[in-house]
Protein backbone atom coordinates (compact mmCIF):
# COMPACT_ATOMS: atom_id res chain seq x y z
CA UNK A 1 -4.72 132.77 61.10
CA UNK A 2 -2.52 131.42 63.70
CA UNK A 3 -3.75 128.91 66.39
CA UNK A 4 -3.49 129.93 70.11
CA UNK A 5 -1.04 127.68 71.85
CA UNK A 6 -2.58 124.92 74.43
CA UNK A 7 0.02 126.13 76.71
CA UNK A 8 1.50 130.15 76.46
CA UNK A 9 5.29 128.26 76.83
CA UNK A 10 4.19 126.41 73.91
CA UNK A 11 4.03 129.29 71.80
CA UNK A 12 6.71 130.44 69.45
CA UNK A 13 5.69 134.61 69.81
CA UNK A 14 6.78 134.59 73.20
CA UNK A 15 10.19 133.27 72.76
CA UNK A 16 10.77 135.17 69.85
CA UNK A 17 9.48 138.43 72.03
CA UNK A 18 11.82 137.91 74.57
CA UNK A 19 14.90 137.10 71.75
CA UNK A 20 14.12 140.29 69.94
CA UNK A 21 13.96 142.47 73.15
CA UNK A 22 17.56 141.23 74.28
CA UNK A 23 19.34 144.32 72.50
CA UNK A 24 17.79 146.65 74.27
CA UNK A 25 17.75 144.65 77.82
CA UNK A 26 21.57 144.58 77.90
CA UNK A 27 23.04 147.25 80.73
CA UNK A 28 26.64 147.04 79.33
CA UNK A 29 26.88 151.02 77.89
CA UNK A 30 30.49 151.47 78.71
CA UNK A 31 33.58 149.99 79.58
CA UNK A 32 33.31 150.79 82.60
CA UNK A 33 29.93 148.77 82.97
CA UNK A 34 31.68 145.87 81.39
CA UNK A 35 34.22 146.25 84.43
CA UNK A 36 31.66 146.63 86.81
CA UNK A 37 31.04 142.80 88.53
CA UNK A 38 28.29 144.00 90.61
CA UNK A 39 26.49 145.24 87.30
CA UNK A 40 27.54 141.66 85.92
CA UNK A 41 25.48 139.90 88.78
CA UNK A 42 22.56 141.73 88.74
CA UNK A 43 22.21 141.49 85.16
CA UNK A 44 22.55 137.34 85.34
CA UNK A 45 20.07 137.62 88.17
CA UNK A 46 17.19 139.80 86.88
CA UNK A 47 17.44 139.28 83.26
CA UNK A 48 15.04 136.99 81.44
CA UNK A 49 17.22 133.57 81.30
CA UNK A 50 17.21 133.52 77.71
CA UNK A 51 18.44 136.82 77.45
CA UNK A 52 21.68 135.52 79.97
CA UNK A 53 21.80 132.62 77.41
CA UNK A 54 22.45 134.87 74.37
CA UNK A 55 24.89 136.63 76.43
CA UNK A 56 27.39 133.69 77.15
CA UNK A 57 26.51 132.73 73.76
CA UNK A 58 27.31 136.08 72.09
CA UNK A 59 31.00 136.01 74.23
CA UNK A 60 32.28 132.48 73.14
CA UNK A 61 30.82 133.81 69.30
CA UNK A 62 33.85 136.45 69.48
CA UNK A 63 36.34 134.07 71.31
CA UNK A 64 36.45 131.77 68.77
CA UNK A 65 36.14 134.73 66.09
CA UNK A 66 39.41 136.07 67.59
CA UNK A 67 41.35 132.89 68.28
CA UNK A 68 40.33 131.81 64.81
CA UNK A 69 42.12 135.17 63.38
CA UNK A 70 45.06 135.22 65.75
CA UNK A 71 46.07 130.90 65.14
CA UNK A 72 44.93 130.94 61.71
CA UNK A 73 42.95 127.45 63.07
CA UNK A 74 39.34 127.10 61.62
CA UNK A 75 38.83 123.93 64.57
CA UNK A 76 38.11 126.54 67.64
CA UNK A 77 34.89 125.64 68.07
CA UNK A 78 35.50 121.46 67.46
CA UNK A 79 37.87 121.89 70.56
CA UNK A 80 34.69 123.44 72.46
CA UNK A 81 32.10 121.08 70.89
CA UNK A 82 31.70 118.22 73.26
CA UNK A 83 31.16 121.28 76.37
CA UNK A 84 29.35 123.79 74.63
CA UNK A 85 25.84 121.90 74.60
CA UNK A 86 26.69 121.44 78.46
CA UNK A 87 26.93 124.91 79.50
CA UNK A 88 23.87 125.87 77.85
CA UNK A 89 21.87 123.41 79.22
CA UNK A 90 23.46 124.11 83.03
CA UNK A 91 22.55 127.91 82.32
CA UNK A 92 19.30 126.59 82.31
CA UNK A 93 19.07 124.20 84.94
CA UNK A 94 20.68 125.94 87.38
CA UNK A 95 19.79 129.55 86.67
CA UNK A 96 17.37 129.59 89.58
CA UNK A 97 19.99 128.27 92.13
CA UNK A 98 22.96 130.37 91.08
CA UNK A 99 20.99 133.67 90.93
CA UNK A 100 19.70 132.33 94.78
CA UNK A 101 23.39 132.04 95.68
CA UNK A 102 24.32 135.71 93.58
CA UNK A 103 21.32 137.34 95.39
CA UNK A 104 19.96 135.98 98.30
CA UNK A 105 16.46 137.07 99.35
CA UNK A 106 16.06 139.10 102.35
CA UNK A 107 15.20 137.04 105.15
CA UNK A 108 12.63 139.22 106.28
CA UNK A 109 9.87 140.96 103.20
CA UNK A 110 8.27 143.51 105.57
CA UNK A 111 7.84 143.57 109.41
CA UNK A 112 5.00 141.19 109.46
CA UNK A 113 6.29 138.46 107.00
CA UNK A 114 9.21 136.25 106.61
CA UNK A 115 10.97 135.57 103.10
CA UNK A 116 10.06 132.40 101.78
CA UNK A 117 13.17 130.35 101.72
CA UNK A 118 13.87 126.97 99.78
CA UNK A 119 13.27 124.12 101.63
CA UNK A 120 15.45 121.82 99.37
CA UNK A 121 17.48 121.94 96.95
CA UNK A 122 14.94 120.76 94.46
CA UNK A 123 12.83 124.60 95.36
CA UNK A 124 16.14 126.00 92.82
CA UNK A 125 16.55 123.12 90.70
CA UNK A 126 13.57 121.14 88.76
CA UNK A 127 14.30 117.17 88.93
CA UNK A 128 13.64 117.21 84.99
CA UNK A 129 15.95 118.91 84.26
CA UNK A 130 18.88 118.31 86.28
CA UNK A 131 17.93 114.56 84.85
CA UNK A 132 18.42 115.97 81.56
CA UNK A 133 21.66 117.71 82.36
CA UNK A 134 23.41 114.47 84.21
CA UNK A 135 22.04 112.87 80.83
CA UNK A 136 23.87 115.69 78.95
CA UNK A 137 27.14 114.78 80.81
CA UNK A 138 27.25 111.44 80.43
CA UNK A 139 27.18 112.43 76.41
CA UNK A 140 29.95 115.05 76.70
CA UNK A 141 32.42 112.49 78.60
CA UNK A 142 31.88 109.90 76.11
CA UNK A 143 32.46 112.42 73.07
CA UNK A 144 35.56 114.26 74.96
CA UNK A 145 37.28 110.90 75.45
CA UNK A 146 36.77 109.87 72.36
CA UNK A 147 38.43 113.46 70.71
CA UNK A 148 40.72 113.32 73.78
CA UNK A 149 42.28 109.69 71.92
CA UNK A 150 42.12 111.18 68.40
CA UNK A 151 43.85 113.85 69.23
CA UNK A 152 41.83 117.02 68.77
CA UNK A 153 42.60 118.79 72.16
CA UNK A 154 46.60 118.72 71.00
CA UNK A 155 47.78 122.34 70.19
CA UNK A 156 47.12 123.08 66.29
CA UNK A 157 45.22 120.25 65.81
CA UNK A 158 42.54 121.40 63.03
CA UNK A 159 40.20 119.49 61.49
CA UNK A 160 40.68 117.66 57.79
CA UNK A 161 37.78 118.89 56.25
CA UNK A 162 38.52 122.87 56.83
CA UNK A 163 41.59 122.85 54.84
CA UNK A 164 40.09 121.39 52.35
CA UNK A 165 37.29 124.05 52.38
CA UNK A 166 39.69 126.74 52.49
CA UNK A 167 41.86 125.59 49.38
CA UNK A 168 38.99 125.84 47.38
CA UNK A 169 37.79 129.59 48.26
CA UNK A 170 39.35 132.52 47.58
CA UNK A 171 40.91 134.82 50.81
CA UNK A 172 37.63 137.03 50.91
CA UNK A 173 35.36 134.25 50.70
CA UNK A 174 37.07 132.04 53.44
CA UNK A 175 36.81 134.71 55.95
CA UNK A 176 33.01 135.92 55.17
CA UNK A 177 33.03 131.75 55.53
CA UNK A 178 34.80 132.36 58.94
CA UNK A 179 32.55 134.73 60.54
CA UNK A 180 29.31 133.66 59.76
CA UNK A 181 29.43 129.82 59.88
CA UNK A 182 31.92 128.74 62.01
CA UNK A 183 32.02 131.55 64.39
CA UNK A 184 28.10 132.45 64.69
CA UNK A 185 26.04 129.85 62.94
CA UNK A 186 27.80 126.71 64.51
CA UNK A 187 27.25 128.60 68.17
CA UNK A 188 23.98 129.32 67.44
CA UNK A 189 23.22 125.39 66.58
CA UNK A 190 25.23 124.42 69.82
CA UNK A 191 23.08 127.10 72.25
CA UNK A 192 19.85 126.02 70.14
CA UNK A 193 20.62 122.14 71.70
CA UNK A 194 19.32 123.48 74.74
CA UNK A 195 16.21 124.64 73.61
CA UNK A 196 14.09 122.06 74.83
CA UNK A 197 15.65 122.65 78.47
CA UNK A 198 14.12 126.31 78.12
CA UNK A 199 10.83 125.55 76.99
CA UNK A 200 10.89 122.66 79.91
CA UNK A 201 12.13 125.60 82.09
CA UNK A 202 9.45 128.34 80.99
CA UNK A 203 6.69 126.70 82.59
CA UNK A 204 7.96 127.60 85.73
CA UNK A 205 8.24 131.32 84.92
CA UNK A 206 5.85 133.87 86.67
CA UNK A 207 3.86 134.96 84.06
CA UNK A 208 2.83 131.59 83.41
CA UNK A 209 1.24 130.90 87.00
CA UNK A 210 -2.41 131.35 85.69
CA UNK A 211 -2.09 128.74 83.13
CA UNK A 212 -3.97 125.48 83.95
CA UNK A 213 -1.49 123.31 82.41
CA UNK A 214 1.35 121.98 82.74
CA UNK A 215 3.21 121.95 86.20
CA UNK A 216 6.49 120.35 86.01
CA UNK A 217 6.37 117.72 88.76
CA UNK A 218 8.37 117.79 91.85
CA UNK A 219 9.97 114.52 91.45
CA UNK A 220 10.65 112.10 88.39
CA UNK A 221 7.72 109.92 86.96
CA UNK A 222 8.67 106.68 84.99
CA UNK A 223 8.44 108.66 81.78
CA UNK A 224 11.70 110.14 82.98
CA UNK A 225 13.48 106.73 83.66
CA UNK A 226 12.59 105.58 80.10
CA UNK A 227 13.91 108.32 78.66
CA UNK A 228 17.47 108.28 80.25
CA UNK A 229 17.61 104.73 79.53
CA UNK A 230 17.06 104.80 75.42
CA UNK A 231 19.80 107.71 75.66
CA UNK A 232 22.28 105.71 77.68
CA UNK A 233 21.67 102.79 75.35
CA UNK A 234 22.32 105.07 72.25
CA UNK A 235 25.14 106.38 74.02
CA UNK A 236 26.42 102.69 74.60
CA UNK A 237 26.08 102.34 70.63
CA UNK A 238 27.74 105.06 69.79
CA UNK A 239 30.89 104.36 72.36
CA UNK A 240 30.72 100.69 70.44
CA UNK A 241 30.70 102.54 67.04
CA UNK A 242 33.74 104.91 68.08
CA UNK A 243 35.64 101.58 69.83
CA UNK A 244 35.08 100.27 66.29
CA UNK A 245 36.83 103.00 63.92
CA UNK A 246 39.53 103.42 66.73
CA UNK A 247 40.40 100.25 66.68
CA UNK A 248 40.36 100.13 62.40
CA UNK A 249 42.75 103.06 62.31
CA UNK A 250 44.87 101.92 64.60
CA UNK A 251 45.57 98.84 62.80
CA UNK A 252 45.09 100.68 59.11
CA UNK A 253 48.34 102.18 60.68
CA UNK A 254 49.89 98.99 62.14
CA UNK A 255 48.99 99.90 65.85
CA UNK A 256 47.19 97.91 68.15
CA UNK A 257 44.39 99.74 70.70
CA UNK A 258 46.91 101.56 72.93
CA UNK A 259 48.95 102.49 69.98
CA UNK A 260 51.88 100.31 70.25
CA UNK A 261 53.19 98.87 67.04
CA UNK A 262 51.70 95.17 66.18
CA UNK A 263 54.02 92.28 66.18
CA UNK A 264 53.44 91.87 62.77
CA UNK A 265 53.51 95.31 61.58
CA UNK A 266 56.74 96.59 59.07
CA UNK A 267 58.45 100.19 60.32
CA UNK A 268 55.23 100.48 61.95
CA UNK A 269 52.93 100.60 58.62
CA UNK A 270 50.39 96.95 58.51
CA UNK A 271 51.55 95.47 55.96
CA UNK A 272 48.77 95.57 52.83
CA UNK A 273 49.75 92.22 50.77
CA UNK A 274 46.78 89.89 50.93
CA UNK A 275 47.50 86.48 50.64
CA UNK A 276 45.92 83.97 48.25
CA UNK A 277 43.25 81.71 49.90
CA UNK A 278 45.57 79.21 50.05
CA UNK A 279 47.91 80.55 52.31
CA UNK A 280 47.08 81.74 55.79
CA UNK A 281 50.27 83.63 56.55
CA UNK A 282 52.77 85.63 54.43
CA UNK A 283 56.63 84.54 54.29
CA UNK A 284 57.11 86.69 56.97
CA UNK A 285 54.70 85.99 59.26
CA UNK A 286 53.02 88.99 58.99
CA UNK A 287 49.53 87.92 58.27
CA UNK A 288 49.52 85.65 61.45
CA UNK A 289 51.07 88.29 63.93
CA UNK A 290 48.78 90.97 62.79
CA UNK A 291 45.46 88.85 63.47
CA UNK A 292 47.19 87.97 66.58
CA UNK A 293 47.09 91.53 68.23
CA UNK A 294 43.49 91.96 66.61
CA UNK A 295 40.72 91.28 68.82
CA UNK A 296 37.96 92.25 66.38
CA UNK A 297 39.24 90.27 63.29
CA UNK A 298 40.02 92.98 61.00
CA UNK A 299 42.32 91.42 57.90
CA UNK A 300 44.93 92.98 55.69
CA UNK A 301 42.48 93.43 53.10
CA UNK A 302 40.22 95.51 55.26
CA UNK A 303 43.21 97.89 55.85
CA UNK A 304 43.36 98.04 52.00
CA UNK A 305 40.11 99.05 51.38
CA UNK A 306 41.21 101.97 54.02
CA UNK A 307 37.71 102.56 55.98
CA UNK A 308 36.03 100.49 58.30
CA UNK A 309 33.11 98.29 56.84
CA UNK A 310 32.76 95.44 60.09
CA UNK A 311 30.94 95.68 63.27
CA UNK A 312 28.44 98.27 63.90
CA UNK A 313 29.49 99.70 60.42
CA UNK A 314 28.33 96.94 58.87
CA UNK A 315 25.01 98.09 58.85
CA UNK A 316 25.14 101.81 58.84
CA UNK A 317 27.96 104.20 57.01
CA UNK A 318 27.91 106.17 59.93
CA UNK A 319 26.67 104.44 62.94
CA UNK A 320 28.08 106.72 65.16
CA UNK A 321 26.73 110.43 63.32
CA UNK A 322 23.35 108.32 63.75
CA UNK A 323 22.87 108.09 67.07
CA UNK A 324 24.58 111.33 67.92
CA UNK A 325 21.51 112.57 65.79
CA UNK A 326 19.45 110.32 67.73
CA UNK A 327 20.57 111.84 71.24
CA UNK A 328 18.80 115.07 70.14
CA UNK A 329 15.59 113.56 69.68
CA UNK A 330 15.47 111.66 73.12
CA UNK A 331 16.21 114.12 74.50
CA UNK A 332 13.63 116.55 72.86
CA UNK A 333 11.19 113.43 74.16
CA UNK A 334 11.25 115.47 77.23
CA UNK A 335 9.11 118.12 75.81
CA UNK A 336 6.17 116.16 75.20
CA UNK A 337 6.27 114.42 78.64
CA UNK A 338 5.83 117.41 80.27
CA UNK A 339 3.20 118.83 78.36
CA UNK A 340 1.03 116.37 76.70
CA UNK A 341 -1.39 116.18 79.03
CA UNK A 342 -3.33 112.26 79.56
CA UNK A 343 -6.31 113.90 78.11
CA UNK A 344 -5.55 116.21 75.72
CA UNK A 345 -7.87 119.17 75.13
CA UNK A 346 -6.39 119.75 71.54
CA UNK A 347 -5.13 117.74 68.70
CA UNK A 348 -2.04 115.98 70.45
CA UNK A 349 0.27 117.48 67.53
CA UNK A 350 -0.01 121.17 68.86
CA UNK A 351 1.32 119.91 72.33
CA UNK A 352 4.39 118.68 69.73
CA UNK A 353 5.33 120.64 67.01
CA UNK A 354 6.69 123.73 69.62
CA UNK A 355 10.09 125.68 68.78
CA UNK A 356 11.92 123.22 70.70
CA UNK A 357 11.41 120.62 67.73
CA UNK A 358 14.53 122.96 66.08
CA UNK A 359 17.13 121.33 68.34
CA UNK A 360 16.91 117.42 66.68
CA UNK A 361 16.29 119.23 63.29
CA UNK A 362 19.46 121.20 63.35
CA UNK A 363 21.62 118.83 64.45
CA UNK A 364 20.14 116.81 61.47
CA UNK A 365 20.71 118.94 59.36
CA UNK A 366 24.21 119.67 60.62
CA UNK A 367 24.98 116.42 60.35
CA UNK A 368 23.27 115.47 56.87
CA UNK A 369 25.46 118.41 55.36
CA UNK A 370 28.51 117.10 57.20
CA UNK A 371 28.36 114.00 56.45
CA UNK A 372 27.72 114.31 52.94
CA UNK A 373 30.88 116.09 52.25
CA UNK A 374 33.04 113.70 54.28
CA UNK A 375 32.02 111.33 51.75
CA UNK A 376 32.62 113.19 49.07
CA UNK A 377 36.19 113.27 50.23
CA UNK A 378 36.25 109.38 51.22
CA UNK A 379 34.54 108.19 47.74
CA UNK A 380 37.54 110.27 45.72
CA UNK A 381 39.97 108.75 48.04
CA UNK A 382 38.94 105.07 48.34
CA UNK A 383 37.84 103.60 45.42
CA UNK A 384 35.86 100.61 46.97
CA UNK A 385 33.91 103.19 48.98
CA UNK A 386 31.47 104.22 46.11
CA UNK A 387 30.37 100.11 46.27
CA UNK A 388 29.84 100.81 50.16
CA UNK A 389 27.97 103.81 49.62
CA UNK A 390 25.48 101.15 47.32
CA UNK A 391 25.30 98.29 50.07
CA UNK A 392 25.13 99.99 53.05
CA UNK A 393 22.38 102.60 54.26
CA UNK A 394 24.62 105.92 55.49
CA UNK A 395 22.77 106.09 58.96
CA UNK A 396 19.75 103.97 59.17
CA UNK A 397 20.06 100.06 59.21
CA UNK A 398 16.24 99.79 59.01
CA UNK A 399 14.87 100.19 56.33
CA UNK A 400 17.76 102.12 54.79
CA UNK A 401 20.48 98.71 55.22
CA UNK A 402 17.68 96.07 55.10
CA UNK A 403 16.40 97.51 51.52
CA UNK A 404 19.69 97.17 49.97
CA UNK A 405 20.29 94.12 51.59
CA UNK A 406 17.14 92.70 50.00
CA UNK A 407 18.03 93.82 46.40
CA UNK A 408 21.29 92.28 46.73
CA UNK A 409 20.26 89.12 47.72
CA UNK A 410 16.85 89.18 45.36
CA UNK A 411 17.27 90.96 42.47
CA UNK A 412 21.05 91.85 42.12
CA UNK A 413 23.04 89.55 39.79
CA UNK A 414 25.47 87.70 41.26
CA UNK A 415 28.15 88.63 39.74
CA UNK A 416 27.52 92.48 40.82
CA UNK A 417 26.47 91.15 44.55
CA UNK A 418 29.95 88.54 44.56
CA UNK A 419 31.63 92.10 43.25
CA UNK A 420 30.39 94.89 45.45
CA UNK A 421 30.51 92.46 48.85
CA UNK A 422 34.18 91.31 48.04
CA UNK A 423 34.36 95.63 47.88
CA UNK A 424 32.90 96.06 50.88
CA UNK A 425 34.12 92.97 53.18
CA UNK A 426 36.03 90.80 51.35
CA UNK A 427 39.45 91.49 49.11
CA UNK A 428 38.79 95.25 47.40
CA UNK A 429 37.94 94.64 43.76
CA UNK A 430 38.06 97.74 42.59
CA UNK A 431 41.67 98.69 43.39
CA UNK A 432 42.88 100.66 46.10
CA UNK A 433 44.73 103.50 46.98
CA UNK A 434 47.10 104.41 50.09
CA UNK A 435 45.76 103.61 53.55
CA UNK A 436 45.41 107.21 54.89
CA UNK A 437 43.59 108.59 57.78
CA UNK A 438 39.68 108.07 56.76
């Protein structure tokens, strides 16, 4: 027996309603509908804004379907990544004003009445949300930079991992692979990021007027402040965490930050000979010059061990896949602001566990599966990284980090503590391999 929703927006049956009607909402019959802007308009306009959502959603589907066939690149939707989550979440926020600048009302509604017209331009756009969207581009700048430095917006550029996934599937399997993960599912999890902007969004919708809560107010309470500030904090992490690795591969490679070759570097490559404790600086120099053009102290032997280990990755595998997970919750915090009510009429959980709660958990999951094979590959090609994977939590410093830490220092012997640590900061014990690309 299902429970009836403290709020109709709440409920999962009406979203799923309006999803499954979208088929046979869609005016498109013909080519020449599809040519038809007019037809194109309308539809944006008067169509349920979901509906409009799986549209655009359904379009860059086959783009990246088609571009994936034609370049024989698997990385079409990485290159949209860092804007995808954006244009979902303006869909929603500014639905109401775009479809007032596609269609404006009628000035006059009959010969006795005026049309009600929008006073400001907070009557077509809800403060919450456009908070949550300038939220939403402060994360996209931060993540195209960073892919903008690596490298992934150059022609060609495809990720590691998919060739990797490729040589181990047969023709047939890569391209069932093709379709229905990275062409549909990996949209779907980018236009599901949004979903808490919809639900936000729904209690404005018509059909909702008669419910007695909840309103979205017309300006920002200090919720809303609170909010934006734990994401711009994470965000500030996460840039750190980035800085970090950039700065680690960079000198893995015998560049400094801008990617000029250190002083100290040989043909360009650091140079990997560790010295003995007793000598600070190789015959050549090398040693010195390197930690010269090396403002966050990392050694020839971390450049050995071939992945990062200092800093913010001291205490988390992946600092940076943690709070991009983290982002996703904040911002889901939204959802509860607006409708968990002071005194709630209901247990509090049912004005919480709503459909929105799939954005965070997707993008968990997403990551979780990601990052698990990524270490798969790094543990076969770094030998020290299997002792990392033992010391260090892979996202959560507490209590993930702090556990370990306390075995090592209470119950570990020291000769396995002295021997994993020198693995993981010090001079790699357990042999190393080639500094490649992590």
């Amino acid at each position: 027996m299902s429970l009836t929703p403290p709020h109709p927006a709440l409920g999962v049956q009406d979203f799923v309603s309006t999803l499954l009607s979208y088929p046979s909402s869609l005016p498109f019959r013909s080519l020449a509908d599809l040519a038809n802007v007019e037809a194109h308009k309308s539809y944006y306009v008067n169509a349920p804004v979901l509906h409009s959502a799986t549209t655009i959603c359904g379009v860059i589907t086959v783009y990246v379907y088609v571009m994936q066939m034609i370049t024989g690149n698997a990385s079409q939707v990485d290159g949209l990544w860092t804007f995808l989550p954006l244009v979902y979440s303006g869909h929603f926020t500014f639905h109401k004003a775009i479809s007032h600048w596609l269609a404006p009302p009628s000035k006059v509604t009959s010969i006795f009445r005026a049309s009600a017209a929008p006073n400001t331009i907070w009557d077509l756009i809800e403060p919450r949300l456009a908070l949550m969207f300038f939220l939403q581009v402060c994360w996209s700048a931060r993540l195209t930079f960073n892919a903008h430095r690596r490298g992934m917006f150059k022609k060609g550029e495809e990720d590691y991992r998919w060739p990797l996934l490729r040589a181990g599937m047969s023709p047939l399997l890569w391209h069932i692979f093709s379709i229905v993960f990275i062409a549909v599912i990996q949209n779907i999890l980018l236009a599901a990021t949004a979903l808490p902007q919809y639900q936000i969004l729904s209690t404005t919708f018509t059909k909702y007027n008669n419910a007695a809560v909840p309103s979205l107010p017309s300006r920002l309470v200090p919720g809303d402040f609170v909010i934006a500030s734990l994401l711009l904090i994470n965000l500030a992490l996460q840039f750190g965490a980035d800085h970090e690795q950039w700065v680690y591969q960079n000198f893995k490679r015998g560049k400094d930050y801008y990617g000029r070759p250190l002083t100290g570097s040989v043909g360009g490559t650091t140079s990997l000979t560790v010295p003995s404790s007793s000598k600070s600086t190789a015959a050549d120099g090398t040693v010195s010059a390197v930690r010269g053009n090396n403002a966050l102290g990392y050694t020839p032997a971390d450049a050995q061990r071939g992945f990062v280990t200092k800093g913010l990755w001291a205490f988390s595998r992946h600092p940076n896949f943690a709070c991009e997970q983290a982002t996703w919750w904040i911002l889901w915090l939204y959802v509860p602001l607006t409708f968990l009510p002071s005194h709630p009429a209901v247990a509090e959980w049912r004005y919480v566990v709503t459909y929105a709660l799939a954005s965070p958990l997707i993008m968990n999951a997403l990551f979780i599966a990601s990052t698990l094979y990524s270490e798969a590959v790094s543990a076969e090609k770094y030998p020290a990284y299997a002792a990392y994977q033992r010391r260090v939590g892979m996202f959560l410093p507490l209590p993930d980090t702090l556990v370990r830490t306390i075995y090592y220092r209470l119950f570990a012997s020291k000769e396995a503590r002295a021997k994993t640590e020198a693995d993981v900061w010090g001079t790699p014990v357990s042999g190393v391999k080639s500094a490649k690309a992590q």
